[in-house]
N, C-alpha and C. Protein backbone atom coordinates (compact mmCIF):
# COMPACT_ATOMS: atom_id res chain seq x y z
N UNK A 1 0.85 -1.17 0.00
CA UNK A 1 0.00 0.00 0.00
C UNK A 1 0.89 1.23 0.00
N UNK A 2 0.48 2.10 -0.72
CA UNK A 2 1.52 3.23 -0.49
C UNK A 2 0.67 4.25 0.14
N UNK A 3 1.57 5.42 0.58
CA UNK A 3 1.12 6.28 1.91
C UNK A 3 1.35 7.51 0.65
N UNK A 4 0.71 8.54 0.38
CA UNK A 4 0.61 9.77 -0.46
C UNK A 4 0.94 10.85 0.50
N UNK A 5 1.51 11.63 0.97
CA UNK A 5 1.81 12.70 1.86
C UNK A 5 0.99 14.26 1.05
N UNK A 6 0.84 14.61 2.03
CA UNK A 6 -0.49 15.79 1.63
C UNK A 6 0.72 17.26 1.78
N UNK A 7 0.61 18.00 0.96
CA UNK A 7 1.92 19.35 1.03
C UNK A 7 0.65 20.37 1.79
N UNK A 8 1.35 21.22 2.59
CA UNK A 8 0.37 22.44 3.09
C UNK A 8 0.00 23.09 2.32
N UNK A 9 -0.86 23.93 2.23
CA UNK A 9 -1.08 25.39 1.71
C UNK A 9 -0.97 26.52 2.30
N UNK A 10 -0.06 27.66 1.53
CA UNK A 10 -0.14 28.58 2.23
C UNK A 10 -1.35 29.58 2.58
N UNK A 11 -1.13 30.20 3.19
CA UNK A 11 -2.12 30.96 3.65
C UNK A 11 -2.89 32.41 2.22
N UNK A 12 -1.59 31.86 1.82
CA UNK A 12 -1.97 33.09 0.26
C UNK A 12 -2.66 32.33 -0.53
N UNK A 13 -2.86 30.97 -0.34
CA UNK A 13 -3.59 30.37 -1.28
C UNK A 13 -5.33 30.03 -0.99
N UNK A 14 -5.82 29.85 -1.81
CA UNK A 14 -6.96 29.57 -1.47
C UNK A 14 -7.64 28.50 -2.79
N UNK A 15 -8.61 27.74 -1.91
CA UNK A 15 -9.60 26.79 -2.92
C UNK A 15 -10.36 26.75 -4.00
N UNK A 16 -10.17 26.64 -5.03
CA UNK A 16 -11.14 27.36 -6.25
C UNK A 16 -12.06 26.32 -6.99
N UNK A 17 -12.41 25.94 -6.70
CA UNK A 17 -13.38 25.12 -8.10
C UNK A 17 -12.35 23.20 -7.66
N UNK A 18 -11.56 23.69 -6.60
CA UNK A 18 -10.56 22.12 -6.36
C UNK A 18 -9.68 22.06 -6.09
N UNK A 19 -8.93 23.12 -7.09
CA UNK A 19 -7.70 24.05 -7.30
C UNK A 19 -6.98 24.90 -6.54
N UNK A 20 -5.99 24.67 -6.11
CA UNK A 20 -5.27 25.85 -5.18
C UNK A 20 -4.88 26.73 -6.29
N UNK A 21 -5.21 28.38 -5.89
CA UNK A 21 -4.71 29.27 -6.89
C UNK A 21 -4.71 30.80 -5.58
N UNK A 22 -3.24 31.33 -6.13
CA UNK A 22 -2.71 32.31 -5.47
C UNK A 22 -3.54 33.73 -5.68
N UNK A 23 -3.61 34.42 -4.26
CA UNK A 23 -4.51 35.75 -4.46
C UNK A 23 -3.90 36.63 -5.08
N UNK A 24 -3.86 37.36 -5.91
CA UNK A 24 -3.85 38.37 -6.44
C UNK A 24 -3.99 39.63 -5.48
N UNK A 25 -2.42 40.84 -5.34
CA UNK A 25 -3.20 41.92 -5.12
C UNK A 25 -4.13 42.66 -5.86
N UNK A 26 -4.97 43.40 -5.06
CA UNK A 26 -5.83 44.64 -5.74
C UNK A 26 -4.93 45.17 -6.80
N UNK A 27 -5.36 45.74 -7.46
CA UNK A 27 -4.71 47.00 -8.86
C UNK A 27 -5.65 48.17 -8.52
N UNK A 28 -5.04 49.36 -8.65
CA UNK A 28 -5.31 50.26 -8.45
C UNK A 28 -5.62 51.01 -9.47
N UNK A 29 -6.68 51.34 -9.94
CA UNK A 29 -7.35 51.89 -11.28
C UNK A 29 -7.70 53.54 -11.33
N UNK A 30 -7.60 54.30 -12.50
CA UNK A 30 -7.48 55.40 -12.41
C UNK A 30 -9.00 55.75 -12.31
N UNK A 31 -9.94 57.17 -11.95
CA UNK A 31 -11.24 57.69 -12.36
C UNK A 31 -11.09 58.65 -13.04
N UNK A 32 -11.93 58.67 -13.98
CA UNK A 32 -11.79 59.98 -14.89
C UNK A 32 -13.24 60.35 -15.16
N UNK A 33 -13.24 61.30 -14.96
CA UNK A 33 -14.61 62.18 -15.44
C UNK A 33 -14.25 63.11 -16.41
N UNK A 34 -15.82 62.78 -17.47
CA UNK A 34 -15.69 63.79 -18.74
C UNK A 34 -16.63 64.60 -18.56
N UNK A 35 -16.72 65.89 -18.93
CA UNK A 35 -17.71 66.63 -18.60
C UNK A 35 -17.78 67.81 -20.14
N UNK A 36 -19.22 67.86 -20.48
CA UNK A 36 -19.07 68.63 -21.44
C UNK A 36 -19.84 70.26 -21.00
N UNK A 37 -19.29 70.98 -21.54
CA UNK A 37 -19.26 72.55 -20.87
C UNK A 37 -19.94 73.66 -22.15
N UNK A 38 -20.71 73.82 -21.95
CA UNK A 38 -21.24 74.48 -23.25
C UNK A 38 -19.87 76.09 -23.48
N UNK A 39 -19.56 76.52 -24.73
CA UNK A 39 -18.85 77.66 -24.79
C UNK A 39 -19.34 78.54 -25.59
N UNK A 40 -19.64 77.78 -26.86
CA UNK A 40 -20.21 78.77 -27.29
C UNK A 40 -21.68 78.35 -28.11
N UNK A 41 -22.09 78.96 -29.49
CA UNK A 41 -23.18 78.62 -30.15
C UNK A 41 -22.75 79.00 -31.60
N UNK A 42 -23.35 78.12 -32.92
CA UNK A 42 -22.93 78.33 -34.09
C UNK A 42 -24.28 78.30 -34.44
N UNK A 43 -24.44 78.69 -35.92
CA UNK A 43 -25.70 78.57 -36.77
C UNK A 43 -25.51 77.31 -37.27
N UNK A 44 -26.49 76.45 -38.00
CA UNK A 44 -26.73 75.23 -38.44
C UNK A 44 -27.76 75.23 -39.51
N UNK A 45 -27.04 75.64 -40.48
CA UNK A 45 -28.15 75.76 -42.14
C UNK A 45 -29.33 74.84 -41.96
N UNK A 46 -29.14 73.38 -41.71
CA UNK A 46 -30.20 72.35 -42.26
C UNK A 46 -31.18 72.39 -41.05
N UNK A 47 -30.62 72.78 -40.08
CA UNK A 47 -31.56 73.04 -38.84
C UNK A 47 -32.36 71.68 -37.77
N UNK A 48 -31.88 70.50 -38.74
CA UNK A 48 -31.91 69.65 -38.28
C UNK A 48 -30.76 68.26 -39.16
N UNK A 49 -30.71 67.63 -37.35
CA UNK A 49 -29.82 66.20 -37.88
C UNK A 49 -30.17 65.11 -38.22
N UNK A 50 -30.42 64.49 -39.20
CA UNK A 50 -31.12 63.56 -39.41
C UNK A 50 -30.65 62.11 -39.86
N UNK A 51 -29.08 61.96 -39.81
CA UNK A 51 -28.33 60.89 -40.13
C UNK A 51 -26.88 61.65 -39.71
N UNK A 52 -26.16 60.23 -39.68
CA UNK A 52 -24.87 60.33 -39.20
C UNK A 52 -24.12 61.14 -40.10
N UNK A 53 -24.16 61.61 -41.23
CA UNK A 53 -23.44 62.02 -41.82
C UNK A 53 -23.55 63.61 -41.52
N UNK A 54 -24.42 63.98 -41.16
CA UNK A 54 -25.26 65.45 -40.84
C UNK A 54 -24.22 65.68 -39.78
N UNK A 55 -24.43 65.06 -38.94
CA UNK A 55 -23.64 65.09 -37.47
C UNK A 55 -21.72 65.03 -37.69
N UNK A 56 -21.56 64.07 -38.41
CA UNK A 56 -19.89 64.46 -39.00
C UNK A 56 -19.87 65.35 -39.87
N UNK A 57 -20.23 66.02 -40.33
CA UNK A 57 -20.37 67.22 -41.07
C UNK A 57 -20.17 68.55 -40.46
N UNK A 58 -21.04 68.29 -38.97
CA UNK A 58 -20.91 69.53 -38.36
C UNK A 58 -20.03 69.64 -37.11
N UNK A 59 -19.48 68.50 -36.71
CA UNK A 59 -18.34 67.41 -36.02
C UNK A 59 -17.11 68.00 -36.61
N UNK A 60 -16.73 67.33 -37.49
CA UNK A 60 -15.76 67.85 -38.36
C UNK A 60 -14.93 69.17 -38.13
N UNK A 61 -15.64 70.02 -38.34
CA UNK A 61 -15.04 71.97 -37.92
C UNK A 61 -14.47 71.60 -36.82
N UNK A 62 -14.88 71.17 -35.64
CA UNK A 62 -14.42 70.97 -34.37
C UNK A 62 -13.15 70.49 -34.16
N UNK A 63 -13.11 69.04 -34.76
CA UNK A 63 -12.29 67.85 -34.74
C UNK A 63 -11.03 68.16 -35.40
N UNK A 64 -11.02 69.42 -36.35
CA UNK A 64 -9.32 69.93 -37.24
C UNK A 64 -9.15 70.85 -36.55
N UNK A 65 -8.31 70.34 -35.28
CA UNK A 65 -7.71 71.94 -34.41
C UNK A 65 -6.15 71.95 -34.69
C-alpha cells in the first residue's frame, strides 16, 4: 500500500473550483470624469440632424484643431 503525503497550503492560497490558486493583489485603477461645458453657439443651415453624416459634417469643424 503506499502512503501519499499531503503538502500544506499557504495561507496566500486559497480553494477554487478544487484548485489551489494564489490571491492576487488589488490594482489600483485610475477615475476619470468627462464633462461637457457648453462655450459657445454656431448657426446650423439644415436646422436639423437627421443621419450620421449630418452630425460628422458639423463634427468635423471641431475635430481639425
Amino acid at each position: 500500500m503506499r502512503v501519499y503525503g499531503m503538502q500544506p497550503i499557504n495561507q496566500s492560497e486559497i480553494l477554487e473550483g478544487g484548485v489551489a490558486m494564489r490571491i492576487q493583489p488589488a490594482k489600483r485603477i485610475d477615475i476619470v470624469r468627462v464633462k461637457f461645458v457648453k462655450e459657445f453657439s454656431i448657426l446650423y443651415r439644415n436646422r436639423r440632424i437627421s443621419a450620421l453624416s449630418d452630425a460628422y459634417e458639423l463634427a468635423k469643424e471641431f475635430m481639425e484643431v
